[in-house]
PDB file of N, CA and C in Angstrom:
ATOM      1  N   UNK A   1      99.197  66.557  90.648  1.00  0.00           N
ATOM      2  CA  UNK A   1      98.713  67.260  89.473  1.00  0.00           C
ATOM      3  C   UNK A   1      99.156  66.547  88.203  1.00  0.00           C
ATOM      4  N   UNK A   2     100.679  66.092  88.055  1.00  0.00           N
ATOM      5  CA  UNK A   2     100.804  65.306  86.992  1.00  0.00           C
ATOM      6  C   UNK A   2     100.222  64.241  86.627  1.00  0.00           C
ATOM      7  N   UNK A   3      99.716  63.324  87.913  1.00  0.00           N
ATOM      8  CA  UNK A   3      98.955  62.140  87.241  1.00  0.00           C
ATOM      9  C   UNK A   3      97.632  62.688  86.908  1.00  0.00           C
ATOM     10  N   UNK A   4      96.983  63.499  87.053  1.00  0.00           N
ATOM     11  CA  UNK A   4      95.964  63.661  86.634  1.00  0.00           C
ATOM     12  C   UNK A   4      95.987  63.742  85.168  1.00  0.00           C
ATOM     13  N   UNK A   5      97.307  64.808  84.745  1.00  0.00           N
ATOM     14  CA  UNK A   5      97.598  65.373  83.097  1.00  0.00           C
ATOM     15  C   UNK A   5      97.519  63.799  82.810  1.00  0.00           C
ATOM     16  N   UNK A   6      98.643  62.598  82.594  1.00  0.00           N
ATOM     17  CA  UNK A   6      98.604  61.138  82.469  1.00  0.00           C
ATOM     18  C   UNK A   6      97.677  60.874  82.449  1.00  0.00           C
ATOM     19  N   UNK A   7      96.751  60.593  83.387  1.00  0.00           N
ATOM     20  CA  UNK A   7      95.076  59.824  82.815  1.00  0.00           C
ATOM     21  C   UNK A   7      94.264  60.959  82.290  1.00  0.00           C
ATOM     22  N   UNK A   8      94.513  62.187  82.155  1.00  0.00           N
ATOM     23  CA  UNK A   8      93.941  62.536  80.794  1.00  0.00           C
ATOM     24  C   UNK A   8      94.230  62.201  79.718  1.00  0.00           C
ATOM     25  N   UNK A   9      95.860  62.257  79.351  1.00  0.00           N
ATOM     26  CA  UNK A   9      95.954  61.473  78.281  1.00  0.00           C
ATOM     27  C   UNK A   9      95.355  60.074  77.729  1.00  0.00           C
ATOM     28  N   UNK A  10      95.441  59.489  79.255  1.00  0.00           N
ATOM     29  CA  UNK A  10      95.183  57.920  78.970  1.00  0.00           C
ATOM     30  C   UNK A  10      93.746  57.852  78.612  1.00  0.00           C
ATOM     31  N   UNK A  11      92.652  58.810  79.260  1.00  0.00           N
ATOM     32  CA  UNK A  11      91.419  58.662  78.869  1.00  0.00           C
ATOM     33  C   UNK A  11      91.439  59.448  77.151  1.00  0.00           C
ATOM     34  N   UNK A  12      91.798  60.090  76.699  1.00  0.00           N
ATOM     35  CA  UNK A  12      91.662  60.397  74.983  1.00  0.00           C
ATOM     36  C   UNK A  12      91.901  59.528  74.517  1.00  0.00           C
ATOM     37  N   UNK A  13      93.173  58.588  74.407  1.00  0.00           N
ATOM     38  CA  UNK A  13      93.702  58.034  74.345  1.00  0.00           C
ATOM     39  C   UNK A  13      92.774  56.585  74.132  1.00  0.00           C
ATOM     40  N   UNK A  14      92.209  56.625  75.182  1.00  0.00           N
ATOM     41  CA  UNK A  14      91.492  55.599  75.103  1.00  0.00           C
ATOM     42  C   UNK A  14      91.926  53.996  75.546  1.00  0.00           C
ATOM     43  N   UNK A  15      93.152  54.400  76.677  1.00  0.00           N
ATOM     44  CA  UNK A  15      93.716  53.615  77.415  1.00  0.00           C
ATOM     45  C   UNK A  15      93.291  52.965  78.732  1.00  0.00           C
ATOM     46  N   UNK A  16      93.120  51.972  79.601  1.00  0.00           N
ATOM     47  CA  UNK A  16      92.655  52.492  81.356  1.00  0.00           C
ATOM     48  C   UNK A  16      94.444  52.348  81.766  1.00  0.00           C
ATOM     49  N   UNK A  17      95.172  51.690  81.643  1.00  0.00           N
ATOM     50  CA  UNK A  17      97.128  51.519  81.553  1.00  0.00           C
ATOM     51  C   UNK A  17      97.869  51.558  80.582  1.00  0.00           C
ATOM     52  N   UNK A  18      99.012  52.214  80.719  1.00  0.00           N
ATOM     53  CA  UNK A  18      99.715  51.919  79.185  1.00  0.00           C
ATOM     54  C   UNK A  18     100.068  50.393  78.849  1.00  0.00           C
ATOM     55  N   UNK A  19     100.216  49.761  77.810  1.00  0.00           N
ATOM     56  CA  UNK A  19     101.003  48.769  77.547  1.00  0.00           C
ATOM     57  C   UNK A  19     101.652  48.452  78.470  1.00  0.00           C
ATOM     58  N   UNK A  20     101.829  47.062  78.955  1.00  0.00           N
ATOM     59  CA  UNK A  20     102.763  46.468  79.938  1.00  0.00           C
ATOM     60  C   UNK A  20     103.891  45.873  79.262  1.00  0.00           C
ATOM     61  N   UNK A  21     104.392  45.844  78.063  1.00  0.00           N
ATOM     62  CA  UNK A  21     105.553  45.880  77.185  1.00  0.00           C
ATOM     63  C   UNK A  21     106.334  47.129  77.707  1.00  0.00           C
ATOM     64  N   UNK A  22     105.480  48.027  77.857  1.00  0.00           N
ATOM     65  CA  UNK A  22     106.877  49.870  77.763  1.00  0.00           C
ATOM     66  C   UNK A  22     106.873  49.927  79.464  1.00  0.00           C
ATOM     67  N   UNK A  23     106.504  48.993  80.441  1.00  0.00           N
ATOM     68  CA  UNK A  23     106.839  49.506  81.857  1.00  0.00           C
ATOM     69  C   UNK A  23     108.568  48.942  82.055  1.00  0.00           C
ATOM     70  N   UNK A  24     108.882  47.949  80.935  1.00  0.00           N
ATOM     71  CA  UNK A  24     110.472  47.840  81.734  1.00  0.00           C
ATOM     72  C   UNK A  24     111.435  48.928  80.559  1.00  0.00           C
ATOM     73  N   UNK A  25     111.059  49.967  79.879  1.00  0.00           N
ATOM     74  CA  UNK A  25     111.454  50.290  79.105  1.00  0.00           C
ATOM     75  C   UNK A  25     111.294  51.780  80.001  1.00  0.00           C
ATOM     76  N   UNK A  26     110.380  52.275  80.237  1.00  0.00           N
ATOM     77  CA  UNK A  26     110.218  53.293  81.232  1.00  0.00           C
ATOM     78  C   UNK A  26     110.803  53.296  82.332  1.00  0.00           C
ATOM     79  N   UNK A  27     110.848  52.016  82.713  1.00  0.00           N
ATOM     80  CA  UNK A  27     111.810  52.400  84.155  1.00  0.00           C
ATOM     81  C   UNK A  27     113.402  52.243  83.804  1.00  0.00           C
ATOM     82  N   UNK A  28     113.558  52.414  82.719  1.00  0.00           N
ATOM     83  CA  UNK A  28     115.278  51.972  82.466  1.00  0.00           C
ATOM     84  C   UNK A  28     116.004  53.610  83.056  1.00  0.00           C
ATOM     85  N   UNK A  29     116.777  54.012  83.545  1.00  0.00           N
ATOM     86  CA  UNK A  29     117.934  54.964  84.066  1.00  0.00           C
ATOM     87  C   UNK A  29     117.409  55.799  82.841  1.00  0.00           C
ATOM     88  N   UNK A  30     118.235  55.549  82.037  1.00  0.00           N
ATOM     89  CA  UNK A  30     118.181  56.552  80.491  1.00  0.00           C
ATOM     90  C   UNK A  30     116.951  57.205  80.502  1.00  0.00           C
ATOM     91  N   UNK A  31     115.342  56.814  80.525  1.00  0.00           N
ATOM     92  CA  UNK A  31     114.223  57.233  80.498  1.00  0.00           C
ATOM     93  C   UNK A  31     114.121  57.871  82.056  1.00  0.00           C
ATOM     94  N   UNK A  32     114.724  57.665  82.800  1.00  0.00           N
ATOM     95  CA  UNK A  32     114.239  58.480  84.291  1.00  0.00           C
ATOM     96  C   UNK A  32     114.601  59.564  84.307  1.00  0.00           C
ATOM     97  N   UNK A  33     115.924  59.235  83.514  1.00  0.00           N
ATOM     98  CA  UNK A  33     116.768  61.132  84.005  1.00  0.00           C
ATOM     99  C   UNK A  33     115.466  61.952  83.056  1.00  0.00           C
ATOM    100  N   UNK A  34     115.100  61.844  82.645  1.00  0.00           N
ATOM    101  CA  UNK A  34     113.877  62.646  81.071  1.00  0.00           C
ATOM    102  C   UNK A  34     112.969  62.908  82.123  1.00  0.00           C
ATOM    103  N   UNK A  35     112.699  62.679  83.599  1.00  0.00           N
ATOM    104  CA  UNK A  35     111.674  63.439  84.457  1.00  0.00           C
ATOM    105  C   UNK A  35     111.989  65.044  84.745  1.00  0.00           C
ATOM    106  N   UNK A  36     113.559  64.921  84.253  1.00  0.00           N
ATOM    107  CA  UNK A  36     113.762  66.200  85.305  1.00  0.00           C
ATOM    108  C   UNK A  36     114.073  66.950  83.762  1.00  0.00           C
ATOM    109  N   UNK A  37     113.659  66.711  82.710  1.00  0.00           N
ATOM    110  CA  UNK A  37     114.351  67.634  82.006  1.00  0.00           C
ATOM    111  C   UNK A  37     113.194  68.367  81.149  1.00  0.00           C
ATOM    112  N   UNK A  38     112.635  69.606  81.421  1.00  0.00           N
ATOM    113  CA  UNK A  38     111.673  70.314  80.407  1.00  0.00           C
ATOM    114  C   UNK A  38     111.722  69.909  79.014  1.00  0.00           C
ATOM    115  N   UNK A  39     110.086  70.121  78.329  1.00  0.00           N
ATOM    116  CA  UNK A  39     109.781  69.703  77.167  1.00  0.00           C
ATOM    117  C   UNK A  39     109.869  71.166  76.313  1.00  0.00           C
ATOM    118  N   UNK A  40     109.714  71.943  77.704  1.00  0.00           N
ATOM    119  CA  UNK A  40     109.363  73.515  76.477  1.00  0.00           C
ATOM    120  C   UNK A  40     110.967  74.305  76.639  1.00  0.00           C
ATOM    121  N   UNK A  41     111.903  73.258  76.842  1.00  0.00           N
ATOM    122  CA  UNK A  41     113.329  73.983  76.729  1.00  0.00           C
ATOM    123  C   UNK A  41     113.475  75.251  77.403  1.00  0.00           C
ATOM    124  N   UNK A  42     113.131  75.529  78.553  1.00  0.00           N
ATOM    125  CA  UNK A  42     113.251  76.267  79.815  1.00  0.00           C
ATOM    126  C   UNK A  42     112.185  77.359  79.339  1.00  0.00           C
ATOM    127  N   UNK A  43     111.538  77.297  78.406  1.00  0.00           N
ATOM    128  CA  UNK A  43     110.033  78.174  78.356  1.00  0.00           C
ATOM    129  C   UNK A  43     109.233  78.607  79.420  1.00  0.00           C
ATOM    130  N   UNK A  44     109.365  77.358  80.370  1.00  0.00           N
ATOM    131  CA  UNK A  44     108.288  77.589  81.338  1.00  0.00           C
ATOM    132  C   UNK A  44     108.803  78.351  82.112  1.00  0.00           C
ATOM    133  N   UNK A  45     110.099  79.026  82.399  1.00  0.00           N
ATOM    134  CA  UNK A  45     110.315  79.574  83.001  1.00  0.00           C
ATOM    135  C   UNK A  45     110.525  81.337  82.303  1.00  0.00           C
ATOM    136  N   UNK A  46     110.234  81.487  80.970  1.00  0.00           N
ATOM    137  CA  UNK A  46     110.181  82.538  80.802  1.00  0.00           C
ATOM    138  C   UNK A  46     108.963  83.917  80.838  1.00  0.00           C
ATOM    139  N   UNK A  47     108.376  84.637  80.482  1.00  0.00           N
ATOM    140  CA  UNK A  47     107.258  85.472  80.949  1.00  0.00           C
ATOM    141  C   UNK A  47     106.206  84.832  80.880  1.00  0.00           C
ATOM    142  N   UNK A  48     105.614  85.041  82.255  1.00  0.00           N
ATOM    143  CA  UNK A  48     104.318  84.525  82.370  1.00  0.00           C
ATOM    144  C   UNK A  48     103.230  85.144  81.000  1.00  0.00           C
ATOM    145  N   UNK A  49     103.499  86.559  80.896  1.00  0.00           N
ATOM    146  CA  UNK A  49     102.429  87.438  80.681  1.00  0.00           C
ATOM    147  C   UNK A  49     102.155  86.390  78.802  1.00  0.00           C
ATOM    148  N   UNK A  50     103.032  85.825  78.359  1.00  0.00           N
ATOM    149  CA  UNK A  50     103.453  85.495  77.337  1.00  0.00           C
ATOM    150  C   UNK A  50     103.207  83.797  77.181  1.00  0.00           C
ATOM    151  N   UNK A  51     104.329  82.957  78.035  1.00  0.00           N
ATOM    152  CA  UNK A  51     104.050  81.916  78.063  1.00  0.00           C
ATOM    153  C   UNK A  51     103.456  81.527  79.474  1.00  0.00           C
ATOM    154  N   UNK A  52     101.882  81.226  79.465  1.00  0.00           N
ATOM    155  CA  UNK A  52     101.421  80.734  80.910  1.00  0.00           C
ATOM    156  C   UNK A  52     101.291  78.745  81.086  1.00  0.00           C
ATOM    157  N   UNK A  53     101.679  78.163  80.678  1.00  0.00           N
ATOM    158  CA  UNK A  53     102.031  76.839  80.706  1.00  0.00           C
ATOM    159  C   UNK A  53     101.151  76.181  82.690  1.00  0.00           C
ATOM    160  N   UNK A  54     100.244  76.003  81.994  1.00  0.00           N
ATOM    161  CA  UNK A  54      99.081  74.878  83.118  1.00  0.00           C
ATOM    162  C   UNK A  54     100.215  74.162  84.258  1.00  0.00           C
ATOM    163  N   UNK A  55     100.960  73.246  83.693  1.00  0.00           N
ATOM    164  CA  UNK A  55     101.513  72.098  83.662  1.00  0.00           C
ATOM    165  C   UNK A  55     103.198  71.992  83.661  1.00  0.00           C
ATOM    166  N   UNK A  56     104.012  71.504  84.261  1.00  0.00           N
ATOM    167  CA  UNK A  56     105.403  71.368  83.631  1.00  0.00           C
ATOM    168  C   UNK A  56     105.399  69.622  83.198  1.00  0.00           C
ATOM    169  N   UNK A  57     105.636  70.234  82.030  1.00  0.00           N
ATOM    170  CA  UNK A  57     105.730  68.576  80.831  1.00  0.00           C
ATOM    171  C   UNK A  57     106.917  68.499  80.629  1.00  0.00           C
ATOM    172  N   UNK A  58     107.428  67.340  81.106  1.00  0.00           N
ATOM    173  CA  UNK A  58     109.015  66.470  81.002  1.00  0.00           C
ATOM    174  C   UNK A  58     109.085  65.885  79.393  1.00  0.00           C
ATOM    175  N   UNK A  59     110.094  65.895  79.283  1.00  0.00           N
ATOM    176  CA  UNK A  59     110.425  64.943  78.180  1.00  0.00           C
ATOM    177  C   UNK A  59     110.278  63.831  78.293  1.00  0.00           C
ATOM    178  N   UNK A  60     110.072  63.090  79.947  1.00  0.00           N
ATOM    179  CA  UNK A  60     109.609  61.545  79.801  1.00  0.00           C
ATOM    180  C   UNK A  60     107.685  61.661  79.604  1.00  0.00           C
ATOM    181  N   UNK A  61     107.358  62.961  79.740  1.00  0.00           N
ATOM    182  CA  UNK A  61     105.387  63.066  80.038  1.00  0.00           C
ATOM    183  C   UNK A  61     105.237  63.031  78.555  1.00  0.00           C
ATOM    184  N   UNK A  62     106.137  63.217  77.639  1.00  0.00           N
ATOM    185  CA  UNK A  62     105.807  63.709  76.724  1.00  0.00           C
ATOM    186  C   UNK A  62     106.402  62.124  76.000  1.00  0.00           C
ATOM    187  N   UNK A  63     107.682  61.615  75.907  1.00  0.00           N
ATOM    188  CA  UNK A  63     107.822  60.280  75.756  1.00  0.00           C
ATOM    189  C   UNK A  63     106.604  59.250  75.797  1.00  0.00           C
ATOM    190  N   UNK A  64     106.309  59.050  76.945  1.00  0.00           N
ATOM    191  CA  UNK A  64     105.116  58.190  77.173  1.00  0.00           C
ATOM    192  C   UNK A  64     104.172  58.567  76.129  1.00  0.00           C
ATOM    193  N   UNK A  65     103.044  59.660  75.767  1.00  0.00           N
ATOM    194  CA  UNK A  65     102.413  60.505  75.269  1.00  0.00           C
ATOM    195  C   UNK A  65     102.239  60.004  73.607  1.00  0.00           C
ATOM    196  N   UNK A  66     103.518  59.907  73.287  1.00  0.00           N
ATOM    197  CA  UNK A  66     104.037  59.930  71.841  1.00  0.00           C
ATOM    198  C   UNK A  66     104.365  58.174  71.286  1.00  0.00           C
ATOM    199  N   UNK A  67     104.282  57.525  72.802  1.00  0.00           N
ATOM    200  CA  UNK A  67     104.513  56.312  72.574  1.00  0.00           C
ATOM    201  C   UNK A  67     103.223  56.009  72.649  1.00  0.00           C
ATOM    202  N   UNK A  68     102.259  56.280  73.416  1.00  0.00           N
ATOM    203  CA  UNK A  68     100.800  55.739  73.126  1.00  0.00           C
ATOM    204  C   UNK A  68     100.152  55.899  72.173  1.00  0.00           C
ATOM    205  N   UNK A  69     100.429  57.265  71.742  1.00  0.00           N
ATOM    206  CA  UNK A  69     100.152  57.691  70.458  1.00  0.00           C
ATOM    207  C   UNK A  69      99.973  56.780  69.067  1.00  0.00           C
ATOM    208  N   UNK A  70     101.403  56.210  69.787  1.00  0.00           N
ATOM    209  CA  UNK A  70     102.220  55.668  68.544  1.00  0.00           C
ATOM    210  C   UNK A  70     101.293  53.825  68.586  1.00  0.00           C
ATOM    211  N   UNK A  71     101.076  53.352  69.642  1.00  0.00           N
ATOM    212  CA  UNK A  71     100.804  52.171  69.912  1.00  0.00           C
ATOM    213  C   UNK A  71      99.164  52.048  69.427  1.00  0.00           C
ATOM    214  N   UNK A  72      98.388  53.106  69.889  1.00  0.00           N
ATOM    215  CA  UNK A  72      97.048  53.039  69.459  1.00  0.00           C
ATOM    216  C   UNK A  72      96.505  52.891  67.756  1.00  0.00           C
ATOM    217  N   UNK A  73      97.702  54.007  66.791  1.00  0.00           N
ATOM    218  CA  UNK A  73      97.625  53.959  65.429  1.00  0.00           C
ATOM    219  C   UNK A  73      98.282  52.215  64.964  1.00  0.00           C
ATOM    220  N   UNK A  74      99.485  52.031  65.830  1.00  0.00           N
ATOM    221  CA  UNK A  74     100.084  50.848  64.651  1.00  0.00           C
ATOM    222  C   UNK A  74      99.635  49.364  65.753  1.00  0.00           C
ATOM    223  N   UNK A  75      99.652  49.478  66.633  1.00  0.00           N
ATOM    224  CA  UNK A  75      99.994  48.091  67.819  1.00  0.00           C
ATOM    225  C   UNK A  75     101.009  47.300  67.582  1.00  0.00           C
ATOM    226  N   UNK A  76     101.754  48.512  67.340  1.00  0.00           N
ATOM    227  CA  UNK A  76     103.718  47.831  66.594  1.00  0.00           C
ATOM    228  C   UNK A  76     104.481  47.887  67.729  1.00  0.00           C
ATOM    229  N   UNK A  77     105.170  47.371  68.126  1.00  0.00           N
ATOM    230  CA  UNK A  77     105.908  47.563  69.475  1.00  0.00           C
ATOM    231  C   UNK A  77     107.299  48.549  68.947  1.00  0.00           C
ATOM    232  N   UNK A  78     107.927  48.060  67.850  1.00  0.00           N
ATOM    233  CA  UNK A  78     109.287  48.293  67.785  1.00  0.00           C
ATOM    234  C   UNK A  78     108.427  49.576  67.530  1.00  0.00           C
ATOM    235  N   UNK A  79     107.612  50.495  66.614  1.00  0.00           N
ATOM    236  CA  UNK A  79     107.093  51.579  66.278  1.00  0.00           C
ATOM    237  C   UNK A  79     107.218  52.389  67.840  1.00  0.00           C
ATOM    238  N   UNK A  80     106.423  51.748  68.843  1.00  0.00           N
ATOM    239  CA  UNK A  80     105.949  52.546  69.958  1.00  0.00           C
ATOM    240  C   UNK A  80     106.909  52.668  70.621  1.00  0.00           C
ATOM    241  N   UNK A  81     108.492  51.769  71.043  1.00  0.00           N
ATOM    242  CA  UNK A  81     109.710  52.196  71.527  1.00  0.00           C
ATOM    243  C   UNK A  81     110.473  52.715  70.864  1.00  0.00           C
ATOM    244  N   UNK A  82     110.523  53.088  69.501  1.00  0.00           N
ATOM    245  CA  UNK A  82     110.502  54.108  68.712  1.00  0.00           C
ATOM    246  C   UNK A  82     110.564  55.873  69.345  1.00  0.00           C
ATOM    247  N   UNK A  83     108.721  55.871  69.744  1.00  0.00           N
ATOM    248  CA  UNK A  83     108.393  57.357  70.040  1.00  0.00           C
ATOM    249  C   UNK A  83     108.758  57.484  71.341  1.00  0.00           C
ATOM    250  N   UNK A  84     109.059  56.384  72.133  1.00  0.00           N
ATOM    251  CA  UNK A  84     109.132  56.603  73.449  1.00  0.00           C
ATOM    252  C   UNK A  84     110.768  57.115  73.867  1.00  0.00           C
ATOM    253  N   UNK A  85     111.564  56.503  72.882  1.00  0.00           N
ATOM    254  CA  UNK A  85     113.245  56.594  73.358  1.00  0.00           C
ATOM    255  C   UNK A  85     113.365  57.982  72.367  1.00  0.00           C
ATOM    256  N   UNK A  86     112.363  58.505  71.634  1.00  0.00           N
ATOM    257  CA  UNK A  86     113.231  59.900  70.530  1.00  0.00           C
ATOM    258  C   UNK A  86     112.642  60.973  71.137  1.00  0.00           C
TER     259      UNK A  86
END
């Protein structure tokens, strides 16, 4: 289910892969532990009736996200490891 959310992004986006600059930057330790850690700060686990959340979005789904973001407006590198490490 998550890669699907990912190449949705990547298709808005207007990507077919991310940058091959941010794959040794993504796989660094520091960016892995960010799989296991919620974006909505344990939201998703609070009332459904309230918050119904599709998806559980990591802080690394959301990293990546913000780094493409970032790469499509500038094609700056230091800019796009920027959004990806904050």
């Amino acid at each position: 289910m998550k890669e699907n959310l990912l190449k949705i992004y990547f298709d808005v986006l207007g990507f077919n892969e991310r940058p091959e600059f941010l794959d040794k930057y993504l796989k660094a330790p520091c960016m892995q532990r960010l799989k296991k850690v919620g974006y909505f700060c344990g939201m998703d686990y609070a009332s459904k009736n309230i918050y119904n959340f599709k998806e559980h979005i990591s802080r690394y789904d959301h990293s990546i996200t913000t780094a493409l973001i970032a790469w499509k407006c500038t094609k700056d590198k230091k800019v796009t490891l920027a959004r990806a490490i904050s």
